[in-house]
C-alpha atoms as a PDB file:
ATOM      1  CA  UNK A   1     111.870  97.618 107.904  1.00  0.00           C
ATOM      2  CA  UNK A   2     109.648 100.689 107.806  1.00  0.00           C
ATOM      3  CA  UNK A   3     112.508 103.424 107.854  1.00  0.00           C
ATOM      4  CA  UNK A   4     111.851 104.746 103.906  1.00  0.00           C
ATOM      5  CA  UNK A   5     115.395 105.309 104.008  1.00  0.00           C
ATOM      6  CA  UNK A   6     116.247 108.154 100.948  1.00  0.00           C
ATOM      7  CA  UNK A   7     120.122 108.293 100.399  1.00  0.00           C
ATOM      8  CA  UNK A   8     120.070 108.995  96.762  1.00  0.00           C
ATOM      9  CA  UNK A   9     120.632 113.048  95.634  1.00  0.00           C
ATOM     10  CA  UNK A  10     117.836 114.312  94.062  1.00  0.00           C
ATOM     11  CA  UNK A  11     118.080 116.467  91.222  1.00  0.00           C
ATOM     12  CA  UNK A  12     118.345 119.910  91.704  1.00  0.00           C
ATOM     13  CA  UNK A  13     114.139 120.615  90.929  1.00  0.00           C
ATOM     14  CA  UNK A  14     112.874 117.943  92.894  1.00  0.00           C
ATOM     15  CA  UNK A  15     109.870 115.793  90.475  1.00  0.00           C
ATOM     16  CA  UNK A  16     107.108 116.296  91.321  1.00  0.00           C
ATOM     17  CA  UNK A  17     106.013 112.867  91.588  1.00  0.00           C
ATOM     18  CA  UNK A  18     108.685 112.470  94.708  1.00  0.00           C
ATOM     19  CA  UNK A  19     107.702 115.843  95.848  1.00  0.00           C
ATOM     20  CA  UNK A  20     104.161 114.619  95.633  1.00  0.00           C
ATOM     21  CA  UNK A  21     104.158 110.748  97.369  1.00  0.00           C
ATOM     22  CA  UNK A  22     107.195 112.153  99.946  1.00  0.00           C
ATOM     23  CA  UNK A  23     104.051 115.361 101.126  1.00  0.00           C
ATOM     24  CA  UNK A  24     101.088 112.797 100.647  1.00  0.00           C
ATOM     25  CA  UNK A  25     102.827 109.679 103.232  1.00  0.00           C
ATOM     26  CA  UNK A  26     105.564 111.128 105.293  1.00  0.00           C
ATOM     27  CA  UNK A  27     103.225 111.342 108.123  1.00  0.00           C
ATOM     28  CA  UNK A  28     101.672 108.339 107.612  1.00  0.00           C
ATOM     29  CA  UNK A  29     105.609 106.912 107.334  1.00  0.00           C
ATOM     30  CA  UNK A  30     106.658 108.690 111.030  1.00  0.00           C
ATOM     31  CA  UNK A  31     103.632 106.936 112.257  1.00  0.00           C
ATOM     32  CA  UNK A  32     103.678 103.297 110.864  1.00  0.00           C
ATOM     33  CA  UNK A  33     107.587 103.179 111.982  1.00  0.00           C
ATOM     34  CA  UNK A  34     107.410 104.191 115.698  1.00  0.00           C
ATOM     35  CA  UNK A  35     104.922 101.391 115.971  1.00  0.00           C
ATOM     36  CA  UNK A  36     106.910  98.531 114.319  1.00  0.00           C
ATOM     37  CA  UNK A  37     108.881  96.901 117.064  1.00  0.00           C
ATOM     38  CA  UNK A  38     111.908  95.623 115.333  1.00  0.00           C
ATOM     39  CA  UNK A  39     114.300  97.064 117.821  1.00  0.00           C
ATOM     40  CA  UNK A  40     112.835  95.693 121.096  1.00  0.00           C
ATOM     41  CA  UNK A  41     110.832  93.064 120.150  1.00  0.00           C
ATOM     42  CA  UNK A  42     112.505  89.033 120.907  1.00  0.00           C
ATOM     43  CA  UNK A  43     112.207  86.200 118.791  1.00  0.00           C
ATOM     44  CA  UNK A  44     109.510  85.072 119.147  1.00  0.00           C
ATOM     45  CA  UNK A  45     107.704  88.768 118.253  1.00  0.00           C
ATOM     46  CA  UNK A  46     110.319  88.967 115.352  1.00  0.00           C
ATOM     47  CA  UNK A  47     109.151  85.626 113.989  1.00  0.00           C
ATOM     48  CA  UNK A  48     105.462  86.842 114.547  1.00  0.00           C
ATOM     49  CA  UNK A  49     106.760  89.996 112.633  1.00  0.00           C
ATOM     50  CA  UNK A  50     107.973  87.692 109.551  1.00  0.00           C
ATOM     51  CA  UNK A  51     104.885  86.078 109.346  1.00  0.00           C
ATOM     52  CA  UNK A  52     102.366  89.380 108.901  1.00  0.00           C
ATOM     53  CA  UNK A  53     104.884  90.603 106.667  1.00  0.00           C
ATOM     54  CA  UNK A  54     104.360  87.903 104.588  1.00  0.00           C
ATOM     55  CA  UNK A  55     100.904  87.708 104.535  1.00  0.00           C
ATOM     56  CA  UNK A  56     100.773  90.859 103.461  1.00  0.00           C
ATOM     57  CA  UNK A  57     103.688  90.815 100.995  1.00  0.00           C
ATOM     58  CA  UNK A  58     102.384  87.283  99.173  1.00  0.00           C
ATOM     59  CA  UNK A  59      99.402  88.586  98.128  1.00  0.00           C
ATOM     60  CA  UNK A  60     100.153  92.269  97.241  1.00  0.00           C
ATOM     61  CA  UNK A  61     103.090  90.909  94.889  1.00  0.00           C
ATOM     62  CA  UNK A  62     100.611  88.468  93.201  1.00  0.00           C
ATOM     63  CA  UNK A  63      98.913  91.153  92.401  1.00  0.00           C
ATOM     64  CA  UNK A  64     101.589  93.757  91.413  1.00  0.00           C
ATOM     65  CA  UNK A  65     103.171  90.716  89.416  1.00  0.00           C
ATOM     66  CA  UNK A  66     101.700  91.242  85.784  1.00  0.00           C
ATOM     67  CA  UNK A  67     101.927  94.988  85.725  1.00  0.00           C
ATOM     68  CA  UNK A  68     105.266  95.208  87.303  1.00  0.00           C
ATOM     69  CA  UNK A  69     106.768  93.341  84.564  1.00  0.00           C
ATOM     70  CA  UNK A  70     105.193  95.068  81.965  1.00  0.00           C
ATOM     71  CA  UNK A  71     107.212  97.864  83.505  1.00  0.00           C
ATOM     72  CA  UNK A  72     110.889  99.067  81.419  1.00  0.00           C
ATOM     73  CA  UNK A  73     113.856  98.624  83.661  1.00  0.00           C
ATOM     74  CA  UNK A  74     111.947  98.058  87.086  1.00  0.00           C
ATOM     75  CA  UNK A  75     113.480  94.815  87.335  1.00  0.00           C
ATOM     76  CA  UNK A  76     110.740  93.215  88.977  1.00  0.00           C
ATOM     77  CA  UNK A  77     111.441  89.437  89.304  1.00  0.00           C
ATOM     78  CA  UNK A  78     114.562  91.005  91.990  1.00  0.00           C
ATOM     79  CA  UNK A  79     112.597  93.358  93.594  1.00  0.00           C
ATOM     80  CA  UNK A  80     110.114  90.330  94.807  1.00  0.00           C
ATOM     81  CA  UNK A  81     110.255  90.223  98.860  1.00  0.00           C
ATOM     82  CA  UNK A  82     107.978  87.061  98.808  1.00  0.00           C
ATOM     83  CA  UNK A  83     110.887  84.548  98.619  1.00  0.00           C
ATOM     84  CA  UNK A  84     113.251  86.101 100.818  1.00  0.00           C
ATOM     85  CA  UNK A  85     110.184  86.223 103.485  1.00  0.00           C
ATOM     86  CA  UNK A  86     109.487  82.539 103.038  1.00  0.00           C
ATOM     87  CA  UNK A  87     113.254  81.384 103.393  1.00  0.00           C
ATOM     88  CA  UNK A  88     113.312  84.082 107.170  1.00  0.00           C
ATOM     89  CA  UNK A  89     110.353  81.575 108.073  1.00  0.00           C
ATOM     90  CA  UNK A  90     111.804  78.368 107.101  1.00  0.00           C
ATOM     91  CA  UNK A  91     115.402  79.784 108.872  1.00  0.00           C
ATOM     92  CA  UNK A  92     112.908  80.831 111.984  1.00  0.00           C
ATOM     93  CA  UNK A  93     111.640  77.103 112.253  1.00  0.00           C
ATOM     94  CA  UNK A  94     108.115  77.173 110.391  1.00  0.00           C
ATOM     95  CA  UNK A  95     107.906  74.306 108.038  1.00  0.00           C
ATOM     96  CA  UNK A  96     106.048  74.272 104.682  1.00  0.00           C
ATOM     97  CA  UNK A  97     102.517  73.330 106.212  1.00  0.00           C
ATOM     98  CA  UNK A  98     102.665  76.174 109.384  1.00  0.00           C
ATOM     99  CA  UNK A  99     103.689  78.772 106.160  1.00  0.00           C
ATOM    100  CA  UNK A 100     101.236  77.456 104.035  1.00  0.00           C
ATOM    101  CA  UNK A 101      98.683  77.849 107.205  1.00  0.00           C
ATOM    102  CA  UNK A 102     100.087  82.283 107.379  1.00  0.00           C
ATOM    103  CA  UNK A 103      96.687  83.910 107.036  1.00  0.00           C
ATOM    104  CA  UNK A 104      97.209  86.290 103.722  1.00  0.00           C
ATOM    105  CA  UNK A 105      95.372  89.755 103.292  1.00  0.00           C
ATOM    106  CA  UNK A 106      92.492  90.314 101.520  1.00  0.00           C
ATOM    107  CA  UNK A 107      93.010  93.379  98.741  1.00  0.00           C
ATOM    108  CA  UNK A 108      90.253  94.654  97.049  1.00  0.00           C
ATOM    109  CA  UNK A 109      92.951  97.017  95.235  1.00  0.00           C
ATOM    110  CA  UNK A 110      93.893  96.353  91.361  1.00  0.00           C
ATOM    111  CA  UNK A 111      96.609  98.298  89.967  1.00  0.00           C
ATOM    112  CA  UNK A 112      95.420  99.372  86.687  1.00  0.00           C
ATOM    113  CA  UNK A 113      98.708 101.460  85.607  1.00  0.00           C
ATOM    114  CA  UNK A 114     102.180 101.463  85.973  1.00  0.00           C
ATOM    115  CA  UNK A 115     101.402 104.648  88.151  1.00  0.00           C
ATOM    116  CA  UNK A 116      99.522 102.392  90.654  1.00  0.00           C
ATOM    117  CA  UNK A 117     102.052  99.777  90.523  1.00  0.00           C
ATOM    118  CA  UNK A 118     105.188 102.523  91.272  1.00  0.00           C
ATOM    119  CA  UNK A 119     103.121 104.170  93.882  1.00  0.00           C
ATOM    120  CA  UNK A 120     102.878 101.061  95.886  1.00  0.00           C
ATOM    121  CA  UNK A 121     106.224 100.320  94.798  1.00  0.00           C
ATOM    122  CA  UNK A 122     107.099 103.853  96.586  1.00  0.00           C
ATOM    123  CA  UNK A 123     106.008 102.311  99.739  1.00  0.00           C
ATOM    124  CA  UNK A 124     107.866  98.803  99.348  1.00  0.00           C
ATOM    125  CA  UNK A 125     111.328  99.814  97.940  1.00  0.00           C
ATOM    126  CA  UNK A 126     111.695 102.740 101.235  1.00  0.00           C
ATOM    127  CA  UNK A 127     110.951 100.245 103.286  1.00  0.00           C
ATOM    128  CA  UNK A 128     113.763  97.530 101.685  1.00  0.00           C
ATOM    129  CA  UNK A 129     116.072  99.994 101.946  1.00  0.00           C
ATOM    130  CA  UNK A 130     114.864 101.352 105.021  1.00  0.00           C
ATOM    131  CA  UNK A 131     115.380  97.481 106.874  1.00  0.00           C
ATOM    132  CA  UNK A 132     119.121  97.753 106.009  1.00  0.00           C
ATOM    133  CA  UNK A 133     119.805 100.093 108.796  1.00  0.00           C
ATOM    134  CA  UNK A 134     117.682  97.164 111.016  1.00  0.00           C
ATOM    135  CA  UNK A 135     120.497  94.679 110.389  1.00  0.00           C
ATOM    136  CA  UNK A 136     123.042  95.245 113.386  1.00  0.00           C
ATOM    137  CA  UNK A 137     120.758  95.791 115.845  1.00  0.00           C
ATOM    138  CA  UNK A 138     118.675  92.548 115.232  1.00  0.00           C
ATOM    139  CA  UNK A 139     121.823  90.555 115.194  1.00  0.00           C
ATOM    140  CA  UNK A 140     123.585  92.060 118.255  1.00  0.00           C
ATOM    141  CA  UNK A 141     119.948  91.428 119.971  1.00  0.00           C
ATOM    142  CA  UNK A 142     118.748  88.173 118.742  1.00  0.00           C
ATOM    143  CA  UNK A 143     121.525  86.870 116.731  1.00  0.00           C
ATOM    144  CA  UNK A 144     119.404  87.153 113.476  1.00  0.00           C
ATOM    145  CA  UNK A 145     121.256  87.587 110.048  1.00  0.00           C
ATOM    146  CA  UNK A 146     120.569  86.797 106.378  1.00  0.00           C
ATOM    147  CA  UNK A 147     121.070  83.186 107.096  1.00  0.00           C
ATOM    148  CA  UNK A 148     118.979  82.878 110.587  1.00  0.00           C
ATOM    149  CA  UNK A 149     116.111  84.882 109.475  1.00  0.00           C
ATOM    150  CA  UNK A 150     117.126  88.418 108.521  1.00  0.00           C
ATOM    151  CA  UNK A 151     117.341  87.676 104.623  1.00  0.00           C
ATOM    152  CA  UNK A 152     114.649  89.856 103.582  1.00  0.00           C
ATOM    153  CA  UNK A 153     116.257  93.010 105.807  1.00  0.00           C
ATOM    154  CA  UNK A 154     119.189  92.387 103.286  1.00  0.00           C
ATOM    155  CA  UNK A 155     117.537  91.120 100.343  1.00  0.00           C
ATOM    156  CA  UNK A 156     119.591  93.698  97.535  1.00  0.00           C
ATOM    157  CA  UNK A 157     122.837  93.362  99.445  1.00  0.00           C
ATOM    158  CA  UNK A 158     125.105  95.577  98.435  1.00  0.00           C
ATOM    159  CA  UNK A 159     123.021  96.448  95.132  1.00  0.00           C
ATOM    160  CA  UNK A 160     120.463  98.484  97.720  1.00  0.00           C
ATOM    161  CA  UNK A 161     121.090 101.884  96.627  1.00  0.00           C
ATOM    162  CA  UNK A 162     121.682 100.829  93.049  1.00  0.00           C
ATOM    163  CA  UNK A 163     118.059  99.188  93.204  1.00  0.00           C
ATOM    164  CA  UNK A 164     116.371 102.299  94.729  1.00  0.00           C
ATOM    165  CA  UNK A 165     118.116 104.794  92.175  1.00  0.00           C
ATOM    166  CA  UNK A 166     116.479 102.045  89.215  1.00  0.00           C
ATOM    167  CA  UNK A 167     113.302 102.346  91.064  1.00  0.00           C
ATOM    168  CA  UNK A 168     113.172 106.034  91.097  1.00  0.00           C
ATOM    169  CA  UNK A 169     114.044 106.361  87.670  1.00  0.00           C
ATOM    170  CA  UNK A 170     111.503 104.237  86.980  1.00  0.00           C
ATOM    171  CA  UNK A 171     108.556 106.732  89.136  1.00  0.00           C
ATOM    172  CA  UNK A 172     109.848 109.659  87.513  1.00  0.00           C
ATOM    173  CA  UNK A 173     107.723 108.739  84.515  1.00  0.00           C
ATOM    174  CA  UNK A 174     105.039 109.380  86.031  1.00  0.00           C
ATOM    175  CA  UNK A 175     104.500 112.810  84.739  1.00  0.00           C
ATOM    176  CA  UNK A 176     100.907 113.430  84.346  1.00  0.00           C
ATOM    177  CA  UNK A 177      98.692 115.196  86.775  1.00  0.00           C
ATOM    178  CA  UNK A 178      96.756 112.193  86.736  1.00  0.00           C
ATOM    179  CA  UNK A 179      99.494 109.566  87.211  1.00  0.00           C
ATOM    180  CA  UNK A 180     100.559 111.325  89.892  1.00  0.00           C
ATOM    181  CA  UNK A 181      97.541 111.634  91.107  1.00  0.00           C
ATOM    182  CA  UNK A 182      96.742 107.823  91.206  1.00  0.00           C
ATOM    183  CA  UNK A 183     100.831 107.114  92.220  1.00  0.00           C
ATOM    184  CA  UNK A 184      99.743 108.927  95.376  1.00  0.00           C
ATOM    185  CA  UNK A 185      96.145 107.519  96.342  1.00  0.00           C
ATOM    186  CA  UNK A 186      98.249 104.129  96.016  1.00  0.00           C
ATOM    187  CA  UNK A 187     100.935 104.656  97.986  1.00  0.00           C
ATOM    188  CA  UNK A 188      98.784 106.043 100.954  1.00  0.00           C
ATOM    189  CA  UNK A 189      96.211 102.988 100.528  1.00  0.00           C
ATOM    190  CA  UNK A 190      99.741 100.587 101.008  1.00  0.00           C
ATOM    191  CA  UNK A 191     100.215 102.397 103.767  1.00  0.00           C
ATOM    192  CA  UNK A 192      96.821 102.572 105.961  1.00  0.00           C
ATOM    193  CA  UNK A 193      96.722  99.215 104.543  1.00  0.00           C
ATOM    194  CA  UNK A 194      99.684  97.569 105.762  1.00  0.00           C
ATOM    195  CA  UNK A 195      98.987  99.167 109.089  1.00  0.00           C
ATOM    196  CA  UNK A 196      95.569  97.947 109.461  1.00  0.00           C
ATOM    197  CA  UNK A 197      96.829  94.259 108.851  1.00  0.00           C
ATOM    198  CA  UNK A 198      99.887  94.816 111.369  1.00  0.00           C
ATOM    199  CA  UNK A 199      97.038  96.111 113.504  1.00  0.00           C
ATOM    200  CA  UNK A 200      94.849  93.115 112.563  1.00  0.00           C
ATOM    201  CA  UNK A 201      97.987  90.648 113.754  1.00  0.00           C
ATOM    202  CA  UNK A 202      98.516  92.125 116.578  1.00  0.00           C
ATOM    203  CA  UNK A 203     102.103  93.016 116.155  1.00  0.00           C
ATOM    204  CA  UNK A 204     102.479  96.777 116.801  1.00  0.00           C
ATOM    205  CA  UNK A 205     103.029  98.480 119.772  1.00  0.00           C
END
């Protein structure tokens, strides 16, 4: 679920927003991935998985929340991994006190813009669509599937390109040098970030 998956055509002139984040992270992107153990780890790392990710997606979608619906067309109250993550847990075998007990991460970041809120958002939606390719492989390993803990790798169903060609209409607004600008600084601070907490859990390789 780190695998930033692109399967929409651009247009012809690439914008230079995409141009922009896909320079600015793809690094950071090859990295991140070859560390996330989805495809060798066993249930009991995949459940340890589920739980960082939600600790990390909780309280980054709290704060993305008021923004993101401020944004036209972004569709935010379906693009919301938070749910989906706290039914994988519940399928996994936590119960409502051991998810209530998930240490969260602390952000300091406050997405002032829409440009903040699609650069992080440039992060998030790769990696939904990204965790679709993840499906077969967990469930031919560990038997996992959207109703035994896998929900959140197929949270859009078959909406998931439809969703990520609504989300990148969405970032091409961001025009401005200085949108832009801030689209990018927030996408690679989701990034370090989200590996520092992984790091933090002690769930990478």
């Amino acid at each position: 679920m780190f695998r930033h998956t692109v399967v929409t055509a651009p247009p012809k002139s690439l914008p230079l927003i995409l141009s922009d984040l896909r320079t600015a992270t793809t690094r950071q992107h090859q990295v991140l991935e070859k560390r996330i153990p989805f495809l060798t780890t066993d249930l009991v790392g995949y459940t340890r998985l589920i739980e960082a990710y939600y600790g990390f997606y909780r309280p980054l979608e709290n704060l993305l929340f008021q923004r993101a619906m401020s944004i036209p067309d972004l569709d935010w109250l379906i693009r919301s991994k938070t749910p989906s993550l706290e039914a994988d847990l519940y399928a996994l075998g936590l119960d409502a006190a051991a998810i209530d007990a998930i240490p969260l991460r602390t952000f300091s970041f406050q997405p002032r813009s829409a440009a903040d809120v699609l650069g992080v958002l440039y992060v998030l939606e790769g990696a939904t669509l990204g965790g679709q390719s993840l499906r077969n492989g967990l469930y031919s390993r560990l038997g996992i599937d959207e109703r035994s803990g896998g929900r959140v790798l197929t949270v859009y169903g078959t909406a998931a390109v439809l969703l990520w060609r609504g989300f990148l209409a969405c970032l091409y607004e961001v025009c401005a040098p200085i949108e832009r600008a801030a689209s990018v600084v927030a996408a690679q601070s989701t990034f370090k970030a989200f590996e520092d907490w992984l790091e933090q859990r002690e769930v990478l390789l």
